[in-house]
Protein backbone atom coordinates (compact mmCIF):
# COMPACT_ATOMS: atom_id res chain seq x y z
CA UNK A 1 143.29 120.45 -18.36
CA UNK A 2 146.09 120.29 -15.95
CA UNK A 3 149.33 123.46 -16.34
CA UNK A 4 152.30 122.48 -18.43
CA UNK A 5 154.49 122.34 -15.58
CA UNK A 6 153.04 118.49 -14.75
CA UNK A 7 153.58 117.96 -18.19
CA UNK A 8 150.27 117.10 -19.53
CA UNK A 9 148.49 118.76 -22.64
CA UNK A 10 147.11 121.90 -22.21
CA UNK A 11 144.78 124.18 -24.61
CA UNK A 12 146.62 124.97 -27.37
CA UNK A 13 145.28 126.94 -30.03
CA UNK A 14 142.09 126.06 -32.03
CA UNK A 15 142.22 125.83 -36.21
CA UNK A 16 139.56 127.05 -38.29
CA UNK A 17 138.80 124.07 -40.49
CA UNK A 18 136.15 123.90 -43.06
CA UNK A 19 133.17 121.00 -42.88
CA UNK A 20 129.44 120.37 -44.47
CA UNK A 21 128.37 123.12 -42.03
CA UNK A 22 130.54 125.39 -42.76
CA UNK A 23 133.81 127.40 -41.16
CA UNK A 24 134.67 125.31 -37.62
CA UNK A 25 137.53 125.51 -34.85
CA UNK A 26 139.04 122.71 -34.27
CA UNK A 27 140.27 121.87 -30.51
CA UNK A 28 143.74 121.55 -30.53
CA UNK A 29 145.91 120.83 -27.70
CA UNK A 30 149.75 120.94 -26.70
CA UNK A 31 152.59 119.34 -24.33
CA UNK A 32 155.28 121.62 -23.88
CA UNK A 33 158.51 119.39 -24.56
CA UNK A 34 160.90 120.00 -21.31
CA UNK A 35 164.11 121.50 -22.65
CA UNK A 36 167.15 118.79 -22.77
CA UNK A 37 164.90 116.67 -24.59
CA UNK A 38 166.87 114.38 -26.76
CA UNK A 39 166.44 115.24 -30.58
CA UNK A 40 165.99 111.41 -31.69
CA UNK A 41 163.17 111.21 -29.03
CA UNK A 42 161.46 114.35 -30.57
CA UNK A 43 162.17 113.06 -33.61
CA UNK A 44 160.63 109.83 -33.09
CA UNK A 45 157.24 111.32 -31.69
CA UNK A 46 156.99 113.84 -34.90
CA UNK A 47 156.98 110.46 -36.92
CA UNK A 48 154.99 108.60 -35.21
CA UNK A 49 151.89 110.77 -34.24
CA UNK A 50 149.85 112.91 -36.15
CA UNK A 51 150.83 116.01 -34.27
CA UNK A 52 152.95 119.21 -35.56
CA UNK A 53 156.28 121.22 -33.47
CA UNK A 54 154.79 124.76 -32.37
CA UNK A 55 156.70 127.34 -30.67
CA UNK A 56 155.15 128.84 -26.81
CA UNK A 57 156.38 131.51 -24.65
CA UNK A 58 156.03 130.19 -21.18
CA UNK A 59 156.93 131.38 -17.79
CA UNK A 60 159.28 129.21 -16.13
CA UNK A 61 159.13 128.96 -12.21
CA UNK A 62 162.36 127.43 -10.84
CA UNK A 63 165.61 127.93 -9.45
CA UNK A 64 166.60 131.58 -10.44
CA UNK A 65 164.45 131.58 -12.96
CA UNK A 66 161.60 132.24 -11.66
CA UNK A 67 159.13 134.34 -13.68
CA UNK A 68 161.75 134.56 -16.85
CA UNK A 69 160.01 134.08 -20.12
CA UNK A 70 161.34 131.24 -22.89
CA UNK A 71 160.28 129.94 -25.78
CA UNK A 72 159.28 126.33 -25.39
CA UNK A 73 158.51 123.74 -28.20
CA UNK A 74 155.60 121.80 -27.82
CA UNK A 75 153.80 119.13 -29.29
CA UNK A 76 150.18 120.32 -30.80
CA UNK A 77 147.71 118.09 -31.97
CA UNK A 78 144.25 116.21 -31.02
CA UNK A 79 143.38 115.59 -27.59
CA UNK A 80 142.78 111.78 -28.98
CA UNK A 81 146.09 111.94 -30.49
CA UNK A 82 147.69 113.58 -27.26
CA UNK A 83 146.48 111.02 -24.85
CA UNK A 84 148.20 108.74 -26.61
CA UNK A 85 151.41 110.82 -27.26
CA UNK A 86 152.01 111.83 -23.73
CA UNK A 87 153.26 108.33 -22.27
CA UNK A 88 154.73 107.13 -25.26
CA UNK A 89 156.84 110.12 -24.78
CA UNK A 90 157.57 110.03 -21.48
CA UNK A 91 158.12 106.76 -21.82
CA UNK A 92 160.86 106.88 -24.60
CA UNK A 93 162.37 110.23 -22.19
CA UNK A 94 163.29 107.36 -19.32
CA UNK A 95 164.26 105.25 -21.51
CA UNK A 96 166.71 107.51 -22.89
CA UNK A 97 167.80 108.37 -19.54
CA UNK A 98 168.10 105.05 -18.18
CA UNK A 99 170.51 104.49 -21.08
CA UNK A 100 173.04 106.74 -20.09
């Protein structure tokens, strides 16, 4: 997967689920949500997708910030789910934007 700076999913964490075989991980994925994000948009992902609001520290590289450390939301969930997620999102972002 592509960095978070293109804003595409990366690896998230995985999640130890339980199936016939036993103790598995599942492969979870995230897209870091760019701060300035408009709540209603986040909003309407969180009720739209099957994906959960995780916090990630993340090195930021522009203007004087380069190499500071923040705490980013992101969106973590299914790479199925998160194909799906990342241009309906980006989407509803210039759409916001366009309304202003």
């Amino acid at each position: 997967m592509q960095d978070e700076s293109s804003g595409v999913p990366v690896q998230g964490a995985g999640k130890e689920i339980t199936g016939e075989k036993g103790p598995e991980i599942e492969q979870l994925f995230d897209l870091i949500i760019p701060p300035g994000t408009p709540q209603s948009v986040i909003s309407d992902v969180t009720r739209r997708f099957d994906i959960e609001i995780v916090e990630r520290k993340e090195r930021l590289h522009f203007a004087n910030m380069d190499g500071d450390e923040r705490i980013l939301l992101a969106f973590r969930g299914k790479i199925e789910v998160m194909k799906e997620l990342e241009p309906y999102f980006f989407a509803k972002v210039k759409e916001f934007i366009d309304r202003v």
